[in-house]
N, C-alpha and C. Protein backbone atom coordinates (compact mmCIF):
# COMPACT_ATOMS: atom_id res chain seq x y z
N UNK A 1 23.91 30.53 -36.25
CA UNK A 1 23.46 31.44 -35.21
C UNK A 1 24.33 32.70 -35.28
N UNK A 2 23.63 33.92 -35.02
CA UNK A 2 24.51 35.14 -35.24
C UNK A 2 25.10 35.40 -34.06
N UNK A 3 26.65 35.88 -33.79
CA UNK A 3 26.55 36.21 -33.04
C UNK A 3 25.82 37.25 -31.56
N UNK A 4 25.94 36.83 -30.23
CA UNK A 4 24.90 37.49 -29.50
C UNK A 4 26.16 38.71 -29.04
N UNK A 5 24.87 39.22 -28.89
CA UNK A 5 24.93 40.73 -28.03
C UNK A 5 24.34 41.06 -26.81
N UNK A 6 24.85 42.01 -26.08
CA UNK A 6 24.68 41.97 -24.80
C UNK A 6 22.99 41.96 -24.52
N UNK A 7 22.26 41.60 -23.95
CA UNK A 7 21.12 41.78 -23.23
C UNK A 7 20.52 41.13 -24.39
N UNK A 8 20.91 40.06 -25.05
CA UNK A 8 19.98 38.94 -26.13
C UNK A 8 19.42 37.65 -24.59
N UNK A 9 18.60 37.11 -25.56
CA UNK A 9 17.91 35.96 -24.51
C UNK A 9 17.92 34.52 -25.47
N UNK A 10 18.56 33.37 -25.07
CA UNK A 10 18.08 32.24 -25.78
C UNK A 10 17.74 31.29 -24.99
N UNK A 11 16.78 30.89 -25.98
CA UNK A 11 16.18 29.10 -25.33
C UNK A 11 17.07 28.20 -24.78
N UNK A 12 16.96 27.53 -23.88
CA UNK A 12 17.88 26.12 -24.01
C UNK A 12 17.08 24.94 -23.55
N UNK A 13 17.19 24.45 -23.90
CA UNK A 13 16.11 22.90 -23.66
C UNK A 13 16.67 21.68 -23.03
N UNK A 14 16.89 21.12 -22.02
CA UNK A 14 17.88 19.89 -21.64
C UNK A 14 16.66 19.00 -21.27
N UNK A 15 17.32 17.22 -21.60
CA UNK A 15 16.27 16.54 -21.25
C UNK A 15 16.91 15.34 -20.82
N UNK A 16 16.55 14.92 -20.09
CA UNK A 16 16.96 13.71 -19.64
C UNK A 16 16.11 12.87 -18.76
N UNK A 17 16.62 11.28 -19.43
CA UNK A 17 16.03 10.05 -18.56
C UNK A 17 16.55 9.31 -17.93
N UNK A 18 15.91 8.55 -16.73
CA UNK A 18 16.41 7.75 -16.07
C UNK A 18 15.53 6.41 -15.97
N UNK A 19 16.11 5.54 -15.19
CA UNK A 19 15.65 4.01 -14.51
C UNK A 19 14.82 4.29 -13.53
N UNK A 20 15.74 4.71 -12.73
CA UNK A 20 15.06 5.18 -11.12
C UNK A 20 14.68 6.25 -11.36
N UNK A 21 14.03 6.02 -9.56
CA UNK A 21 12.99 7.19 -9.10
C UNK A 21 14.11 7.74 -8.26
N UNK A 22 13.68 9.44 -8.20
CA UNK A 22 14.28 10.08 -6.71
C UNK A 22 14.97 11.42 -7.36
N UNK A 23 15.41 12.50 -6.54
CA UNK A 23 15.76 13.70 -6.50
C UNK A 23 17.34 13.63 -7.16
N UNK A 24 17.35 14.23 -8.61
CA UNK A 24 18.70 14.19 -9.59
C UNK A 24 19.19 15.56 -9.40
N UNK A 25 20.14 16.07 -8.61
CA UNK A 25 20.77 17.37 -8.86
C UNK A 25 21.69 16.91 -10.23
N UNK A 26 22.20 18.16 -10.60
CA UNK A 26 22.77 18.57 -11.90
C UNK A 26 23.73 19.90 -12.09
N UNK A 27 24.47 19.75 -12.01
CA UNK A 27 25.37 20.92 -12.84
C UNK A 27 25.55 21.13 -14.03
N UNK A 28 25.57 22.49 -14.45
CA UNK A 28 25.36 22.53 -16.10
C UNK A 28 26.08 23.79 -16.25
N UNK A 29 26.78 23.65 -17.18
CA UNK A 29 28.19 24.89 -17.65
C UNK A 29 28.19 24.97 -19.00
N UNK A 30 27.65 25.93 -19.41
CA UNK A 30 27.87 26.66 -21.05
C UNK A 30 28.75 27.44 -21.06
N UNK A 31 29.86 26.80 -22.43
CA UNK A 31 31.01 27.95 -22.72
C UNK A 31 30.67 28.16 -24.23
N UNK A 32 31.24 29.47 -24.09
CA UNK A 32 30.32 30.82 -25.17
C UNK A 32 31.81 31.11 -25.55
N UNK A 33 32.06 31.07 -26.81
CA UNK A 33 33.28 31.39 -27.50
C UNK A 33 33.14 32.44 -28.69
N UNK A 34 34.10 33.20 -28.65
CA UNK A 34 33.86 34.47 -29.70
C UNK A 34 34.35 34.28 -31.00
N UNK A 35 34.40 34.23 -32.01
CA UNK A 35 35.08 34.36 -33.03
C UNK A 35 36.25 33.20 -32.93
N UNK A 36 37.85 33.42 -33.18
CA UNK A 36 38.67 32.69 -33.13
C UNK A 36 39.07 31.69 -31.80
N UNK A 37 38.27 31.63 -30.95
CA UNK A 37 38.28 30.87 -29.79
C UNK A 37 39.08 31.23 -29.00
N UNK A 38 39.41 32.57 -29.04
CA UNK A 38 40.50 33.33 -27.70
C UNK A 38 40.08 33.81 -27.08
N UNK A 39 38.54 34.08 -26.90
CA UNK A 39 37.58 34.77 -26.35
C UNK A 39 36.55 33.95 -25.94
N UNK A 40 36.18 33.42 -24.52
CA UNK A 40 35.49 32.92 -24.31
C UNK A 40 35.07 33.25 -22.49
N UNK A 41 34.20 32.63 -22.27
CA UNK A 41 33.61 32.56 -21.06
C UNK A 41 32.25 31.27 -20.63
N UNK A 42 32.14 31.04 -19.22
CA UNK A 42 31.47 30.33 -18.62
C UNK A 42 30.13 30.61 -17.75
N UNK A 43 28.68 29.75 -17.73
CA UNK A 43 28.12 30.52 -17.42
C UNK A 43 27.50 28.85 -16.55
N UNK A 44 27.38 29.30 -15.30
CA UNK A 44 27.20 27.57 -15.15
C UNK A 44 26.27 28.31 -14.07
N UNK A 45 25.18 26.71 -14.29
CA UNK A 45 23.72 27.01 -13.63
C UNK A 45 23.48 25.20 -12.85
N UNK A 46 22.99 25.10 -12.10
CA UNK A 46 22.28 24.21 -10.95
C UNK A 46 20.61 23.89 -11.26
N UNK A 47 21.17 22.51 -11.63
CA UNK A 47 19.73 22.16 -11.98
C UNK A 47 19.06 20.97 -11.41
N UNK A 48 17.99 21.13 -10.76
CA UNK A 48 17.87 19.35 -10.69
C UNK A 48 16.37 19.32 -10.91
N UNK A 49 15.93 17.32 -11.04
CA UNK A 49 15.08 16.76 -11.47
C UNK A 49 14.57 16.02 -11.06
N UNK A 50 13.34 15.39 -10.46
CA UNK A 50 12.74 14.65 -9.80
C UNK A 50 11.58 14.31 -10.92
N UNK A 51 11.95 12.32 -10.23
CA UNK A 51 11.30 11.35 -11.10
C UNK A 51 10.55 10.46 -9.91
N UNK A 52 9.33 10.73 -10.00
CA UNK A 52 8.55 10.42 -8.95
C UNK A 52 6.97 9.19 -9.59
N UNK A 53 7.07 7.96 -9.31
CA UNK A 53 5.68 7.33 -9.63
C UNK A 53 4.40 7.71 -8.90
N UNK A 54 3.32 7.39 -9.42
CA UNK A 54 1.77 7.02 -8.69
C UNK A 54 1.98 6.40 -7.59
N UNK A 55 3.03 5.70 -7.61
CA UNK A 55 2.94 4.61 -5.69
C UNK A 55 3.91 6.00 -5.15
N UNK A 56 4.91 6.38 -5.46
CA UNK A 56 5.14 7.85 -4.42
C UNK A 56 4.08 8.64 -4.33
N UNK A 57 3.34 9.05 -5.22
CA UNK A 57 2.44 9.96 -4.63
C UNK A 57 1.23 9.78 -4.20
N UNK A 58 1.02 7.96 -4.10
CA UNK A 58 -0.35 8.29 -3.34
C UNK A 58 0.54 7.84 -1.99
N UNK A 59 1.74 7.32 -1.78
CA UNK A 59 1.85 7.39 -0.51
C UNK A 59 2.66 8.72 0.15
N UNK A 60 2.42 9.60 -0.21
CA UNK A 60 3.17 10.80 0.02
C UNK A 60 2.54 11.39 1.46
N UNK A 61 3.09 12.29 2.32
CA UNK A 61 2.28 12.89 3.60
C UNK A 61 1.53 13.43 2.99
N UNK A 62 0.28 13.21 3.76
CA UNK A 62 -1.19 13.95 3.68
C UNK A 62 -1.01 14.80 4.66
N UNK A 63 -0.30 15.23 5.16
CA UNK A 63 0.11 16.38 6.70
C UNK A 63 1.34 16.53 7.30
N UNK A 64 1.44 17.31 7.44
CA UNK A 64 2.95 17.74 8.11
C UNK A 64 3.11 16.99 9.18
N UNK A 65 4.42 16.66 9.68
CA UNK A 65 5.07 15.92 10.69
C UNK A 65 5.01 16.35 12.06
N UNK A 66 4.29 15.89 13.11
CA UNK A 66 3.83 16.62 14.71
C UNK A 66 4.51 16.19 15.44
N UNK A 67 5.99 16.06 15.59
CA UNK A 67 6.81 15.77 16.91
C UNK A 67 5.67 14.92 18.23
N UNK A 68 6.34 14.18 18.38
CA UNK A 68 5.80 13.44 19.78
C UNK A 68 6.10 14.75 20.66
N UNK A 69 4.81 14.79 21.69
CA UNK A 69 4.42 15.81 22.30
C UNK A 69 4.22 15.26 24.01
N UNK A 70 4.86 15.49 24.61
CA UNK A 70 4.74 15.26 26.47
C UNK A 70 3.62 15.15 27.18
N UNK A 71 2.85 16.80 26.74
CA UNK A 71 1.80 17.27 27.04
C UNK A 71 0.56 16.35 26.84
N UNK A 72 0.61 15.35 25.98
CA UNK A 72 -0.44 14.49 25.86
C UNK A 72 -0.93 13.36 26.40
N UNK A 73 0.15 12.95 27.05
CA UNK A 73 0.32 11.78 27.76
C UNK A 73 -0.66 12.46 29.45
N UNK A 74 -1.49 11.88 29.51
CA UNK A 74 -2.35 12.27 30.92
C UNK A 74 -3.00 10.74 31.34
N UNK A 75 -3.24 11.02 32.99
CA UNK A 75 -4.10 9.88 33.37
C UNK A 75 -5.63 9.90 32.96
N UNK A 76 -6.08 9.27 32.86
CA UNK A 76 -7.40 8.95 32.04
C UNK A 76 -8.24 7.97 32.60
N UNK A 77 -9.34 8.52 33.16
CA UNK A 77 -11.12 7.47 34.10
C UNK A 77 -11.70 7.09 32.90
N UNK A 78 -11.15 5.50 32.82
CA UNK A 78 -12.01 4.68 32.24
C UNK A 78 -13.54 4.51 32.82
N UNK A 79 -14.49 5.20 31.73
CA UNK A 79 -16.28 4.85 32.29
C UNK A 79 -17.08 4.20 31.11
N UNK A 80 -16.98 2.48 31.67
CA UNK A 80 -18.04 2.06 30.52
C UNK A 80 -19.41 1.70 30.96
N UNK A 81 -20.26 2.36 29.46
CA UNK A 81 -21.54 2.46 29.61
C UNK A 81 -21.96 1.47 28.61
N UNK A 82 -22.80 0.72 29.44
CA UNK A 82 -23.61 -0.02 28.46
C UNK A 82 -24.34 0.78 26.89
N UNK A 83 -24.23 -0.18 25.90
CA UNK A 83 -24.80 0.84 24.84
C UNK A 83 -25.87 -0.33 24.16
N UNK A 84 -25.84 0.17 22.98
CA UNK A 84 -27.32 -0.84 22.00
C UNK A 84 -25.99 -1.50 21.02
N UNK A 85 -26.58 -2.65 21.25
CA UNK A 85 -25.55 -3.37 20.33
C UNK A 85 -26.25 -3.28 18.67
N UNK A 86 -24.90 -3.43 17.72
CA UNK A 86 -25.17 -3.28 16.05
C UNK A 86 -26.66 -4.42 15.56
N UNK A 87 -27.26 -4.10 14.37
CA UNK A 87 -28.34 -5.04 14.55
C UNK A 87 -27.74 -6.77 14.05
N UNK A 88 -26.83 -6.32 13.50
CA UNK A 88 -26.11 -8.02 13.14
C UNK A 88 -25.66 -8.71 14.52
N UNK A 89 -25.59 -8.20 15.31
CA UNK A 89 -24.99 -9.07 16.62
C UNK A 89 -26.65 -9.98 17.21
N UNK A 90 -27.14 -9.26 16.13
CA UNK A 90 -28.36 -10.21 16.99
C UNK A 90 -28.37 -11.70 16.44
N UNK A 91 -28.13 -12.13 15.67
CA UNK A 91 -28.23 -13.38 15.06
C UNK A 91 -27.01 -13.89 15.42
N UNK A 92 -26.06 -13.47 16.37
CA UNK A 92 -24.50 -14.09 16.56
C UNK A 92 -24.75 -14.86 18.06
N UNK A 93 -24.57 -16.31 17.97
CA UNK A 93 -24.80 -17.32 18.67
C UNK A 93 -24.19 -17.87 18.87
N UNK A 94 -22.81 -17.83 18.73
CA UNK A 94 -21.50 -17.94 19.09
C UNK A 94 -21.22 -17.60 20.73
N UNK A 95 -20.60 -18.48 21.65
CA UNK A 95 -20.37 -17.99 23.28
C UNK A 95 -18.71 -17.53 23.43
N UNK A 96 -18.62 -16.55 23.79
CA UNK A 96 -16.95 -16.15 24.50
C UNK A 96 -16.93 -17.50 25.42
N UNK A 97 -15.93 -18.41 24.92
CA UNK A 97 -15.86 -19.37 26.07
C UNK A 97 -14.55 -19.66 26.55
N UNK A 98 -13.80 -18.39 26.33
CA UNK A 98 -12.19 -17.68 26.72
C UNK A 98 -12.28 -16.47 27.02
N UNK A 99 -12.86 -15.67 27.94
CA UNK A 99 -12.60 -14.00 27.96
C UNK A 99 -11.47 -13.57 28.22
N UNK A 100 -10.57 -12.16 27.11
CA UNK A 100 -9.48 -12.04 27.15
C UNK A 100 -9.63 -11.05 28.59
N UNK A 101 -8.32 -11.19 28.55
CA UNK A 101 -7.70 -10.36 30.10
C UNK A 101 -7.10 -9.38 29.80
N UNK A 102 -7.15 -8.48 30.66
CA UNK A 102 -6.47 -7.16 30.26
C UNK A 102 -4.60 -6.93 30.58
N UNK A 103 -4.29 -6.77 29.01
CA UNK A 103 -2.96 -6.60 29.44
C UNK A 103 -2.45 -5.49 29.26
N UNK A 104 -1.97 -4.42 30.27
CA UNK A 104 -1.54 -3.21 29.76
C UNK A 104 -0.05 -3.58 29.79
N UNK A 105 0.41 -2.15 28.83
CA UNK A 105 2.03 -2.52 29.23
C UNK A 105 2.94 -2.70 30.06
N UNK A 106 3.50 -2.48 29.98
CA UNK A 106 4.65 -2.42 31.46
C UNK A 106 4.72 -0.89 31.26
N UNK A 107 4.17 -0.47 32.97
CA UNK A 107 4.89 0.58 33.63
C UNK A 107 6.37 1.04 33.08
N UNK A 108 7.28 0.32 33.28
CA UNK A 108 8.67 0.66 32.82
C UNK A 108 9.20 1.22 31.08
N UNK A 109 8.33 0.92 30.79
CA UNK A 109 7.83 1.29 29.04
C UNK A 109 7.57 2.54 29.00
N UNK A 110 6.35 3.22 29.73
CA UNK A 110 5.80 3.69 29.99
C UNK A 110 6.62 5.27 30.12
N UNK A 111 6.98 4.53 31.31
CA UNK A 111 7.86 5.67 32.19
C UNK A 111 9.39 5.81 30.89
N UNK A 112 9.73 4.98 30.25
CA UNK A 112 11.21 4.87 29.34
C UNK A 112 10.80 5.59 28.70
N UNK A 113 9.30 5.99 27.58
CA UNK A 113 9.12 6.89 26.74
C UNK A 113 8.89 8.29 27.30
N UNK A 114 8.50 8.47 28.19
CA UNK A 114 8.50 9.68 28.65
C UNK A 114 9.74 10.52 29.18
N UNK A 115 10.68 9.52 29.29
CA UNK A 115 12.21 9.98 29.64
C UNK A 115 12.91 9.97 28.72
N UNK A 116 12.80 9.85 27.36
CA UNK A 116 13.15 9.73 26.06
C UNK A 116 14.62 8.16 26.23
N UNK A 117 13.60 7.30 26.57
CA UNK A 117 14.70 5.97 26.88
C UNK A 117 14.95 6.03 25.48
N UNK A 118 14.20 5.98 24.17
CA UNK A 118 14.19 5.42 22.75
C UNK A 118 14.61 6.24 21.75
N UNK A 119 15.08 8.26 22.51
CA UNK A 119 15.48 8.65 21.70
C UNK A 119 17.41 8.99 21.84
N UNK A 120 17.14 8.76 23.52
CA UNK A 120 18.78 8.92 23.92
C UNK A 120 19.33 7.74 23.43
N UNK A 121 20.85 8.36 22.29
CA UNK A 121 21.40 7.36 21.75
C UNK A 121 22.88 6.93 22.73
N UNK A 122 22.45 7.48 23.73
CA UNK A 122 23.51 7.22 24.61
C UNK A 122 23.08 6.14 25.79
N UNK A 123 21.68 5.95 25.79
CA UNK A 123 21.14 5.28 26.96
C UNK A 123 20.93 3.54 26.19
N UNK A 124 21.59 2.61 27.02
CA UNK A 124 21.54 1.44 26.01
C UNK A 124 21.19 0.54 27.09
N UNK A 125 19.76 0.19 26.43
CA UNK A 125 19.06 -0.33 27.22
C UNK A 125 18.53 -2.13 26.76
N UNK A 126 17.99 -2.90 27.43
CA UNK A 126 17.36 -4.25 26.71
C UNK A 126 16.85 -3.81 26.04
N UNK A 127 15.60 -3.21 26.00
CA UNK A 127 14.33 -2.73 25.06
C UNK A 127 15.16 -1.74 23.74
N UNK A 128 15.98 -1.56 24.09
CA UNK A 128 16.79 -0.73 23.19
C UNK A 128 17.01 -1.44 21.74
N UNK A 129 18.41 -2.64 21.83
CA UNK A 129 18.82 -3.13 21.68
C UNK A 129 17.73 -4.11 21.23
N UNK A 130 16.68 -4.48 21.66
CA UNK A 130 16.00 -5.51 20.80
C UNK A 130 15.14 -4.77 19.73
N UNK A 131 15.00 -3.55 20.03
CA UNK A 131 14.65 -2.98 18.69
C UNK A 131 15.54 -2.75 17.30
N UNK A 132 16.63 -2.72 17.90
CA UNK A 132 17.49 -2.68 16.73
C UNK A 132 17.74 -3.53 16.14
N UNK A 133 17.77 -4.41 17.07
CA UNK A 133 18.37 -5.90 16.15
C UNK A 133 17.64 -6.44 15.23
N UNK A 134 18.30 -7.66 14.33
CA UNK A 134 17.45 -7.93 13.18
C UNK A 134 16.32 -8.78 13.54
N UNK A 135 15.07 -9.17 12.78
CA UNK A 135 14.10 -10.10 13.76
C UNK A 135 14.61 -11.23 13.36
N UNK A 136 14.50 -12.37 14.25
CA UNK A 136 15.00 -13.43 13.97
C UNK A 136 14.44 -15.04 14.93
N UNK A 137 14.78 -15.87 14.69
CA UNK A 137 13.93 -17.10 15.72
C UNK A 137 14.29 -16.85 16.81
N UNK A 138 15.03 -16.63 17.16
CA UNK A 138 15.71 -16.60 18.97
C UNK A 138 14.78 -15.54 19.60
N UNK A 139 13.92 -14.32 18.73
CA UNK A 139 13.96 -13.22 19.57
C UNK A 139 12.28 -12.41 18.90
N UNK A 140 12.33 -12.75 17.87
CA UNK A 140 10.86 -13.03 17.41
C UNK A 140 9.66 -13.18 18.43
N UNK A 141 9.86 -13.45 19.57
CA UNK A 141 8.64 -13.48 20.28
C UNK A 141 8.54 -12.18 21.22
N UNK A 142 10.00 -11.92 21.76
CA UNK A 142 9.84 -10.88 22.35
C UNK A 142 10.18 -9.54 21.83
N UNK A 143 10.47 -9.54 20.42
CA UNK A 143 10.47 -8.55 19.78
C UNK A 143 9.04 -8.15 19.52
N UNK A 144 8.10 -8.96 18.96
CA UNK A 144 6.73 -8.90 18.60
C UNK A 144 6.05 -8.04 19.69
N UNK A 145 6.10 -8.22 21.25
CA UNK A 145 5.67 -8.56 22.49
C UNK A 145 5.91 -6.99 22.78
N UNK A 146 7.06 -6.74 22.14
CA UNK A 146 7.85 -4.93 22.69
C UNK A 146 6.80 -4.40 22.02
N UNK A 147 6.53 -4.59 20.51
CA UNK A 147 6.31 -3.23 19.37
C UNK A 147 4.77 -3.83 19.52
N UNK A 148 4.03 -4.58 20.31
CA UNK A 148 3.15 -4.32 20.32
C UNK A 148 2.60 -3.45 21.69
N UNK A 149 3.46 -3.60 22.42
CA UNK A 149 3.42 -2.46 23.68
C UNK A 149 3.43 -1.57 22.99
N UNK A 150 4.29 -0.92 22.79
CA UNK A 150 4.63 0.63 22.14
C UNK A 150 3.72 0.64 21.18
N UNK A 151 3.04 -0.21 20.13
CA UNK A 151 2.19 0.66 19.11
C UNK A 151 0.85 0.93 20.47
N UNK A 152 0.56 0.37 21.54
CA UNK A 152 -0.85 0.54 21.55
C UNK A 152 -0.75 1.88 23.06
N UNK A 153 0.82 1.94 23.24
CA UNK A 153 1.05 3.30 24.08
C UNK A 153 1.31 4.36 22.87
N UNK A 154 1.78 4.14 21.87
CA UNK A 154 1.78 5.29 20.97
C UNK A 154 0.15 5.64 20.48
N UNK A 155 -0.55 4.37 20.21
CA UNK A 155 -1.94 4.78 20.03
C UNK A 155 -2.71 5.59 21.27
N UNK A 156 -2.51 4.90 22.33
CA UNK A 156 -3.24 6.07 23.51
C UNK A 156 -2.83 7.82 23.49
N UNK A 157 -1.72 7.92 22.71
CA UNK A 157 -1.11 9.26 22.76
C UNK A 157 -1.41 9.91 21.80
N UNK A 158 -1.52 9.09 20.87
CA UNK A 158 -2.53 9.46 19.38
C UNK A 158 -3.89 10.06 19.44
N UNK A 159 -4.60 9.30 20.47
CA UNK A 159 -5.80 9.21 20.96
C UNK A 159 -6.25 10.59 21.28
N UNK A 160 -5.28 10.66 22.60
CA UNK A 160 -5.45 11.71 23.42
C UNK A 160 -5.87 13.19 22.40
N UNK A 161 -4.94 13.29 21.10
CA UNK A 161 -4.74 14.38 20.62
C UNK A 161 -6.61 14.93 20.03
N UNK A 162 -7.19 14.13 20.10
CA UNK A 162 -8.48 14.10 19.82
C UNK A 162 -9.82 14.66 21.00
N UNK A 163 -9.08 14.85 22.14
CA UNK A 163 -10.05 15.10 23.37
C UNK A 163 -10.84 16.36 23.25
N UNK A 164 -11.73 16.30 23.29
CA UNK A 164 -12.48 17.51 23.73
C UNK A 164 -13.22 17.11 25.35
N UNK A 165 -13.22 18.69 25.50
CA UNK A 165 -14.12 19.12 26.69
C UNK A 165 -14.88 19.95 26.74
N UNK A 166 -16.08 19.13 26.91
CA UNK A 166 -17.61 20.24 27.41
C UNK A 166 -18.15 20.32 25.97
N UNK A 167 -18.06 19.47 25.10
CA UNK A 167 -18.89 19.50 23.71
C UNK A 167 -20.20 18.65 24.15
N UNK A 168 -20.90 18.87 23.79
CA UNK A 168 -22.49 18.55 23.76
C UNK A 168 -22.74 17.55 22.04
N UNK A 169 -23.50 16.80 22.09
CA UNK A 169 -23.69 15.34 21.10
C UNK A 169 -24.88 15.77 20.84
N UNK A 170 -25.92 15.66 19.82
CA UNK A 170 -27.23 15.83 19.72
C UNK A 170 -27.15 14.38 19.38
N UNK A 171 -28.94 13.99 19.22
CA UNK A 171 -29.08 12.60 18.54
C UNK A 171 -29.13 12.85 17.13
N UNK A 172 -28.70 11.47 15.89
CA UNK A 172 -29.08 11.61 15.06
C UNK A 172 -30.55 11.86 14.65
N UNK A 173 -30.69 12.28 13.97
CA UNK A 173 -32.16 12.64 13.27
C UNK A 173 -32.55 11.17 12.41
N UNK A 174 -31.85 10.81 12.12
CA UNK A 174 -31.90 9.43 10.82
C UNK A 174 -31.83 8.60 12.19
N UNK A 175 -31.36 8.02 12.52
CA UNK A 175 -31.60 6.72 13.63
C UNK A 175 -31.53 7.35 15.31
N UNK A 176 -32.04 7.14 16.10
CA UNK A 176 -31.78 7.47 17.13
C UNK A 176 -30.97 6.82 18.27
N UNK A 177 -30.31 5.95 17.59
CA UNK A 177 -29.57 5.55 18.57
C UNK A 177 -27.97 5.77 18.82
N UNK A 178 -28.12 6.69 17.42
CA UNK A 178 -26.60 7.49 17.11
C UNK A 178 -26.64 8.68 17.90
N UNK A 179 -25.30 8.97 18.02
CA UNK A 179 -25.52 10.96 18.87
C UNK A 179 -23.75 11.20 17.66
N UNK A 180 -24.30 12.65 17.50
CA UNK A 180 -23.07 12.80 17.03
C UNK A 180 -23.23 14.50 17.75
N UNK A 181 -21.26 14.33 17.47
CA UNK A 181 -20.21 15.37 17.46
C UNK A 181 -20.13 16.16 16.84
N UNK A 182 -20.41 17.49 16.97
CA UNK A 182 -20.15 18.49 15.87
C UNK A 182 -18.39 18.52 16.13
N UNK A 183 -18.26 17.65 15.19
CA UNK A 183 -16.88 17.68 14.78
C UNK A 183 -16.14 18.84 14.43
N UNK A 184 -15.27 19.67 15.27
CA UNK A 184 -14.99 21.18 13.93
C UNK A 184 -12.86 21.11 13.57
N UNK A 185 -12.84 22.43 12.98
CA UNK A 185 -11.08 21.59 13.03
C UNK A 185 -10.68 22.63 13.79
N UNK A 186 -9.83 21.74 14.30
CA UNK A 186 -8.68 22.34 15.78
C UNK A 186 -7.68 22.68 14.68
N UNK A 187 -6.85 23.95 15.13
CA UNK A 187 -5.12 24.53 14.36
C UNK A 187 -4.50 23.47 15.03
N UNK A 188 -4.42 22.52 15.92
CA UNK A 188 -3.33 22.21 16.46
C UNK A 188 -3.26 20.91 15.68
N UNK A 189 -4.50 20.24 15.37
CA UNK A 189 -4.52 18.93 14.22
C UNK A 189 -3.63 19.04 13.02
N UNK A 190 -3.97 19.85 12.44
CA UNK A 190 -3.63 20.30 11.15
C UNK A 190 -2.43 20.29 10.72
């Protein structure tokens, strides 16, 4: 190689493999020596590399991250209307001969997420504390019992984010016993 001169450009090519997956920073320092090796200098550059599979990227976010939001949490008039049942329920001859009962959560749940009981790491609470802990026989039942409260109050809050008001349903054209939503997209989904 001849020696370089000021404002020359060269290739450099680095390659490297790994085992694992995940985000490889890198430091990288070229020393450039002149002639008898009394002359030299450093030129160091920051590099990194990510080694990522098909199972990372199909489970990767499909959407940006929406902070739990206050504003969503509202009281809500349950109104059920009789509807047309699916046509397979007609041949189902099977009797409910247990009807389930309605269990909502506990109030105190309720009211703990809205006061950020689960994010203050200073507030140490039962419900706290059994989330953290490991699952195990002793506690397995009422651990189960918590996180299924909270998934189906986190689902009502989920829910909510979906409300409209004052949209109008036409019937389907193909069956009439469908009505649909002109579904459109909200900025705040997104």
């Amino acid at each position: 190689m001849s020696p370089g001169l000021p404002g020359d450009v060269y290739e450099v090519s680095v390659n490297a493999s790994t085992a694992y997956y995940g985000y490889f920073p890198a430091t990288i320092i070229f020393e450039f020596t002149k002639g008898n090796m009394e002359s030299k200098f450093l030129i160091g550059r920051f590099l990194s590399a990510v080694a990522s599979s098909r199972l990372a990227e199909d489970l990767a976010p499909t959407s940006r991250y929406i902070p739990y939001q206050r504003n969503l949490v509202k009281t809500s008039i349950i109104n059920e209307e009789d509807g047309v049942p699916p046509d397979r329920s007609i041949t189902y001859s099977l009797e409910k001969n247990i009807p389930l009962g309605h269990f909502p959560p506990p109030s105190f749940l309720r009211n703990g997420i809205r006061n950020g009981l689960f994010s203050s790491k200073s507030f140490d609470s039962k419900e706290r504390s059994l989330l953290i802990s490991p699952l195990g026989f002793d506690n397995y039942h009422e651990k189960f019992h918590l996180l299924l409260h909270l998934e189906e109050i986190q689902m009502e809050i989920d829910i909510r984010k979906y409300d409209r008001e004052e949209q109008t349903m036409e019937k389907d054209p193909r069956d009439k016993h469908l009505l649909i939503l002109d579904n459109y997209k909200d900025s705040k989904m997104l």
